[in-house]
C-alpha atoms as a PDB file:
ATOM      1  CA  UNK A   1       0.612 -29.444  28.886  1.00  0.00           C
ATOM      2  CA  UNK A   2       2.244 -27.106  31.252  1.00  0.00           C
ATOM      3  CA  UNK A   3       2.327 -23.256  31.256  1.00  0.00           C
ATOM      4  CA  UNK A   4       5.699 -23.286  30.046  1.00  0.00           C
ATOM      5  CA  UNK A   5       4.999 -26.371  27.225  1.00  0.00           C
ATOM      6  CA  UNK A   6       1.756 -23.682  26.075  1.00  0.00           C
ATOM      7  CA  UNK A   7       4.005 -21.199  25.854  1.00  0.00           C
ATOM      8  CA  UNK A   8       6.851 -22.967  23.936  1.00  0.00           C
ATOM      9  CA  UNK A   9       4.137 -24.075  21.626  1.00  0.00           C
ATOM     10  CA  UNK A  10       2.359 -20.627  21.128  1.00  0.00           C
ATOM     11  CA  UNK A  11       6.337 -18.982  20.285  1.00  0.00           C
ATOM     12  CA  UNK A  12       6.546 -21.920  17.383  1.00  0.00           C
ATOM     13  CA  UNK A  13       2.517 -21.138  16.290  1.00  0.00           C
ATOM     14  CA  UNK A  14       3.396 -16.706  16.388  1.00  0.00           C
ATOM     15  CA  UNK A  15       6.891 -17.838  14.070  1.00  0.00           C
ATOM     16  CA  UNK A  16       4.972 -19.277  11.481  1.00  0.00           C
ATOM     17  CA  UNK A  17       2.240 -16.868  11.557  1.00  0.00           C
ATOM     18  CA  UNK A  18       5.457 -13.747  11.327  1.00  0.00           C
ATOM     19  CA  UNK A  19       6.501 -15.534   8.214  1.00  0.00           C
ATOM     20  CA  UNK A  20       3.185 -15.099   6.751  1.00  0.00           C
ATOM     21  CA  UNK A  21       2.312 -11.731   7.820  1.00  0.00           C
ATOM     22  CA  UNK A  22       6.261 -10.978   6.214  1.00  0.00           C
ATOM     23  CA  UNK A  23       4.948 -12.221   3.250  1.00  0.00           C
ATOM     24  CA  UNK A  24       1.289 -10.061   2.949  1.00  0.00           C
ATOM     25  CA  UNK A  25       3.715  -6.944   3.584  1.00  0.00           C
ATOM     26  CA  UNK A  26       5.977  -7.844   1.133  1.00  0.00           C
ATOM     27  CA  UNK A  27       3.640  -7.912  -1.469  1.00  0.00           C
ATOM     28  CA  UNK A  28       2.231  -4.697  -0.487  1.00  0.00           C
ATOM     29  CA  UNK A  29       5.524  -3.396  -0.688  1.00  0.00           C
ATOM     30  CA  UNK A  30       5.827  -2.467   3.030  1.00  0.00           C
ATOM     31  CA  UNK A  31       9.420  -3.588   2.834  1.00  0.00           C
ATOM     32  CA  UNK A  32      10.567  -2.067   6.427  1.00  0.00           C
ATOM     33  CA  UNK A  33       7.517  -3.972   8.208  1.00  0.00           C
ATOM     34  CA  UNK A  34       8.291  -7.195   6.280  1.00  0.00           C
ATOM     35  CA  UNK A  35      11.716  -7.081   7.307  1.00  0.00           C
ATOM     36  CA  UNK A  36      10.203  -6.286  10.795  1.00  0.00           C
ATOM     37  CA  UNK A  37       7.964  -9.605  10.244  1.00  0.00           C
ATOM     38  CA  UNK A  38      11.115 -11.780   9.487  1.00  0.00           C
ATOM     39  CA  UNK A  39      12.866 -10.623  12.127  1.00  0.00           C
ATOM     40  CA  UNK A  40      10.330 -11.341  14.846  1.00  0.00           C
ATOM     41  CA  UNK A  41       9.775 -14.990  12.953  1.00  0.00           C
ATOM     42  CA  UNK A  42      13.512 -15.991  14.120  1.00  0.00           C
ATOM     43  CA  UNK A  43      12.865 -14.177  17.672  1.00  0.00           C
ATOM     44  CA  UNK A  44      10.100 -16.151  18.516  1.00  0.00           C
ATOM     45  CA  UNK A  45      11.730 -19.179  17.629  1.00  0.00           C
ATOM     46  CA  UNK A  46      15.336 -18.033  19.414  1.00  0.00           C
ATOM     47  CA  UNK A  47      12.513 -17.507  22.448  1.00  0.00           C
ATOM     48  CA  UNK A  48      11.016 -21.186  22.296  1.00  0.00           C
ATOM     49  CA  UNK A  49      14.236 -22.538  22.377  1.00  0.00           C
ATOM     50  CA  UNK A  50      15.637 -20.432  25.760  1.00  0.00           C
ATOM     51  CA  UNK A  51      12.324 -21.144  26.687  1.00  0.00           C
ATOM     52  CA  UNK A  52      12.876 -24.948  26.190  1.00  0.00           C
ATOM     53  CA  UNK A  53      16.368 -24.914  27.699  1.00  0.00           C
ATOM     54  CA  UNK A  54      14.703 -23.271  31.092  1.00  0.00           C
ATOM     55  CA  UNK A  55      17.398 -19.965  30.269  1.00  0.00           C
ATOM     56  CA  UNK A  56      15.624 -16.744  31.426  1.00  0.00           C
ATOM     57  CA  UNK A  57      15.763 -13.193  29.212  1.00  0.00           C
ATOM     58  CA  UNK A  58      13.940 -10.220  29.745  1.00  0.00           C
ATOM     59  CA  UNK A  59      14.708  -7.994  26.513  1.00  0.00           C
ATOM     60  CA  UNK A  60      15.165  -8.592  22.946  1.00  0.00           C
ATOM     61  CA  UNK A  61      18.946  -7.872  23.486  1.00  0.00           C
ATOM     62  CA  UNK A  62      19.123 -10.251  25.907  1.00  0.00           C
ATOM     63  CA  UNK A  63      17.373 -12.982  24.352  1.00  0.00           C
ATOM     64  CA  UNK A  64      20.130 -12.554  21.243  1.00  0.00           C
ATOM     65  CA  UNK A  65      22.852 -12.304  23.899  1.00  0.00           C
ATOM     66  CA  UNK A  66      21.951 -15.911  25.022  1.00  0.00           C
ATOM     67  CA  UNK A  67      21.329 -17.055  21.714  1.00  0.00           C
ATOM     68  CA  UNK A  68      25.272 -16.118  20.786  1.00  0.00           C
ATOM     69  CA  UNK A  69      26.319 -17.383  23.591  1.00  0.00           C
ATOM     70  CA  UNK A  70      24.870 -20.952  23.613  1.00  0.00           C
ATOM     71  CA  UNK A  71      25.377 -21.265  19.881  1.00  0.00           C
ATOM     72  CA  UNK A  72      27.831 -18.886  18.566  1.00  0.00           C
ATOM     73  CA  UNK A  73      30.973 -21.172  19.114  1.00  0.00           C
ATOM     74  CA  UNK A  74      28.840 -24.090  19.532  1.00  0.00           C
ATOM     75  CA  UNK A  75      28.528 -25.452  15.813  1.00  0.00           C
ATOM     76  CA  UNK A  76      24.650 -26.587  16.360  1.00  0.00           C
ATOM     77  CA  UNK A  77      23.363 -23.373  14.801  1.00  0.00           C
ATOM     78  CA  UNK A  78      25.327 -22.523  11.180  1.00  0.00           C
ATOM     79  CA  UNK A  79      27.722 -19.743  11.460  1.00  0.00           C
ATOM     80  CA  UNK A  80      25.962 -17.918   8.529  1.00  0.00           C
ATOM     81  CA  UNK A  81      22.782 -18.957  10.226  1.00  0.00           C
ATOM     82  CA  UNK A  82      24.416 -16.984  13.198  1.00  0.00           C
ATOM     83  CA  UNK A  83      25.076 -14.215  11.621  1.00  0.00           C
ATOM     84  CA  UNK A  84      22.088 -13.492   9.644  1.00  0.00           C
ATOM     85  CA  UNK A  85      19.975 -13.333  13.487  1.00  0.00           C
ATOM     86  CA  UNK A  86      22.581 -10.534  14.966  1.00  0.00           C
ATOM     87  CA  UNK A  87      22.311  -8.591  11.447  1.00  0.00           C
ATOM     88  CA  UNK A  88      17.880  -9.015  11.239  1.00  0.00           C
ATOM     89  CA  UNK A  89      18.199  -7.709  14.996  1.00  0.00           C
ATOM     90  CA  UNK A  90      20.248  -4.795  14.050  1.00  0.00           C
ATOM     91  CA  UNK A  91      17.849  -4.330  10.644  1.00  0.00           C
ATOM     92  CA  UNK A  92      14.480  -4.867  13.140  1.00  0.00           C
ATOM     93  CA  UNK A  93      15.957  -1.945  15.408  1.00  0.00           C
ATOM     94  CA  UNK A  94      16.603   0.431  12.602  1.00  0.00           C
ATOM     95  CA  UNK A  95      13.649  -0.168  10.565  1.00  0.00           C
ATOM     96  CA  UNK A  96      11.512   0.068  13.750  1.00  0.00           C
ATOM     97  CA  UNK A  97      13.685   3.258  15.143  1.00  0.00           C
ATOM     98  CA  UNK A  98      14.300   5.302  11.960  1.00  0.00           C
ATOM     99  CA  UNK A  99      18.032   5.275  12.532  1.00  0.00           C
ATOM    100  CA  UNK A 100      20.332   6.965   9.847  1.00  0.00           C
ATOM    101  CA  UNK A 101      22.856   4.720   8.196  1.00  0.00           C
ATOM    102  CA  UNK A 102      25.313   6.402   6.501  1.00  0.00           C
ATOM    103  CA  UNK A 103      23.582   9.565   6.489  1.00  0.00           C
ATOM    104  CA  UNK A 104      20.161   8.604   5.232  1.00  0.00           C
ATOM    105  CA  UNK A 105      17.118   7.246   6.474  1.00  0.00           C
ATOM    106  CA  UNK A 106      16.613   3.205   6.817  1.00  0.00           C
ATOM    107  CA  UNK A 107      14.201   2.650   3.924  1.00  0.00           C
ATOM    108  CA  UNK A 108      14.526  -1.587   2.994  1.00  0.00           C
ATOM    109  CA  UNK A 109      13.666  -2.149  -0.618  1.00  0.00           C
ATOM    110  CA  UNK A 110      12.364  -5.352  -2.773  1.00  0.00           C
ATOM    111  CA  UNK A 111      15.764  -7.086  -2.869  1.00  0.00           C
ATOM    112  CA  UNK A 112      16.788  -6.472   1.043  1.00  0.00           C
ATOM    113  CA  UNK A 113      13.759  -8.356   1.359  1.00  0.00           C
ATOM    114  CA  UNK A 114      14.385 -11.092  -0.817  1.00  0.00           C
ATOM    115  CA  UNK A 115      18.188 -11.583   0.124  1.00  0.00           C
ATOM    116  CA  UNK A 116      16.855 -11.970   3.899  1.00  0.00           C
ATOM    117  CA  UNK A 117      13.390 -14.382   3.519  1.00  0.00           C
ATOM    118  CA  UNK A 118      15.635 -17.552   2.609  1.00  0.00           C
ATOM    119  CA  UNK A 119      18.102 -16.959   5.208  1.00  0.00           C
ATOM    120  CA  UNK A 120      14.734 -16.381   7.467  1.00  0.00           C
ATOM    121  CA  UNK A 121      13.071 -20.030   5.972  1.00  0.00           C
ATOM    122  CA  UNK A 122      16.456 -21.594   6.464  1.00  0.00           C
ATOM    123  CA  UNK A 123      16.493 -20.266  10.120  1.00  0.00           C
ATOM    124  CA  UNK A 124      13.580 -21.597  10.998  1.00  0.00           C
ATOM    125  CA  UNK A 125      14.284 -25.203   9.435  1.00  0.00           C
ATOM    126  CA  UNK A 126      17.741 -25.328  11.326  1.00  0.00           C
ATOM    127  CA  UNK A 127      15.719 -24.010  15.356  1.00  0.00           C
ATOM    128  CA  UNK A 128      13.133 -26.255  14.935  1.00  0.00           C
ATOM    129  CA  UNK A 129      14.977 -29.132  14.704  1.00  0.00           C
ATOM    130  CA  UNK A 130      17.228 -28.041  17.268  1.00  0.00           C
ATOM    131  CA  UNK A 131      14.177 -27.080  19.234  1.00  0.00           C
ATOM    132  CA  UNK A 132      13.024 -30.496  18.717  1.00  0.00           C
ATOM    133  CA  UNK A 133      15.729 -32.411  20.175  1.00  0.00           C
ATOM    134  CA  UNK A 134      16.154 -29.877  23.408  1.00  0.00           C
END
C-alpha cells in the first residue's frame, strides 16, 4: 500500500470509529459533542474521497468547498445527502465555537441528535460506495 492508499484507508477506519464515539456521547447526553462526532464521521469520509480523487484541501472549509463543487450539481451524491454535509458543517462550527443563534447559545438536544444520525448512516452508505468506485 502506498502512503496515500494508508491514508485513504485510515480516513474510512477514523469514520467508523466517529460514528461510534457519536453514539457513547449520545447516550451520555453530550448532545453538542455527538453532533461534533457525526459531523467529523462525514468529514473523514468527504476527505478519503478528495483524497482518492488526488484533489488537494487544506481546511475544513475547503474540503466542503470541493465536496460541493464535485458533487453539488453532479447527481452522484443525493441532493438531501448534500445538504445535510453543508448544514452538520455549519452545526460542527457552532457547537464547537459557542456561536449565538437567534440570540441564545447553541445547546443541541436529544432529537437534533436523532434527526441528524440517519442522515449521518445514510451519508456514509452513499461515500463509500462512491469511494469505492473512484
Amino acid at each position: 500500500m502506498s502512503a496515500e492508499e494508508d491514508l485513504i484507508a485510515y480516513r474510512l477506519q477514523r469514520a467508523q470509529e466517529a460514528v461510534q464515539e457519536a453514539q457513547i456521547l449520545a447516550q451520555s447526553q453530550f448532545w453538542n459533542g455527538a453532533i461534533n462526532r457525526l459531523y467529523y464521521s462525514c468529514f473523514y469520509l468527504v476527505d478519503a474521497l478528495l483524497l482518492k480523487k488526488k484533489i488537494s484541501h487544506k481546511t475544513h472549509g475547503g474540503t466542503k468547498k470541493q465536496f460541493n463543487k464535485l458533487y453539488a450539481q453532479s447527481g452522484i451524491v443525493d441532493e438531501e445527502l448534500m445538504k445535510f454535509y453543508n448544514t452538520i458543517f455549519q452545526d460542527r462550527q457552532e457547537s464547537d465555537w459557542a456561536a449565538i443563534r437567534y440570540g441564545e447559545l447553541i445547546r443541541y438536544q436529544q432529537e437534533d441528535f436523532h434527526r441528524l444520525l440517519p442522515l449521518a448512516e445514510r451519508f456514509h452508505v452513499e461515500l463509500r460506495k462512491i469511494i469505492q468506485k473512484a
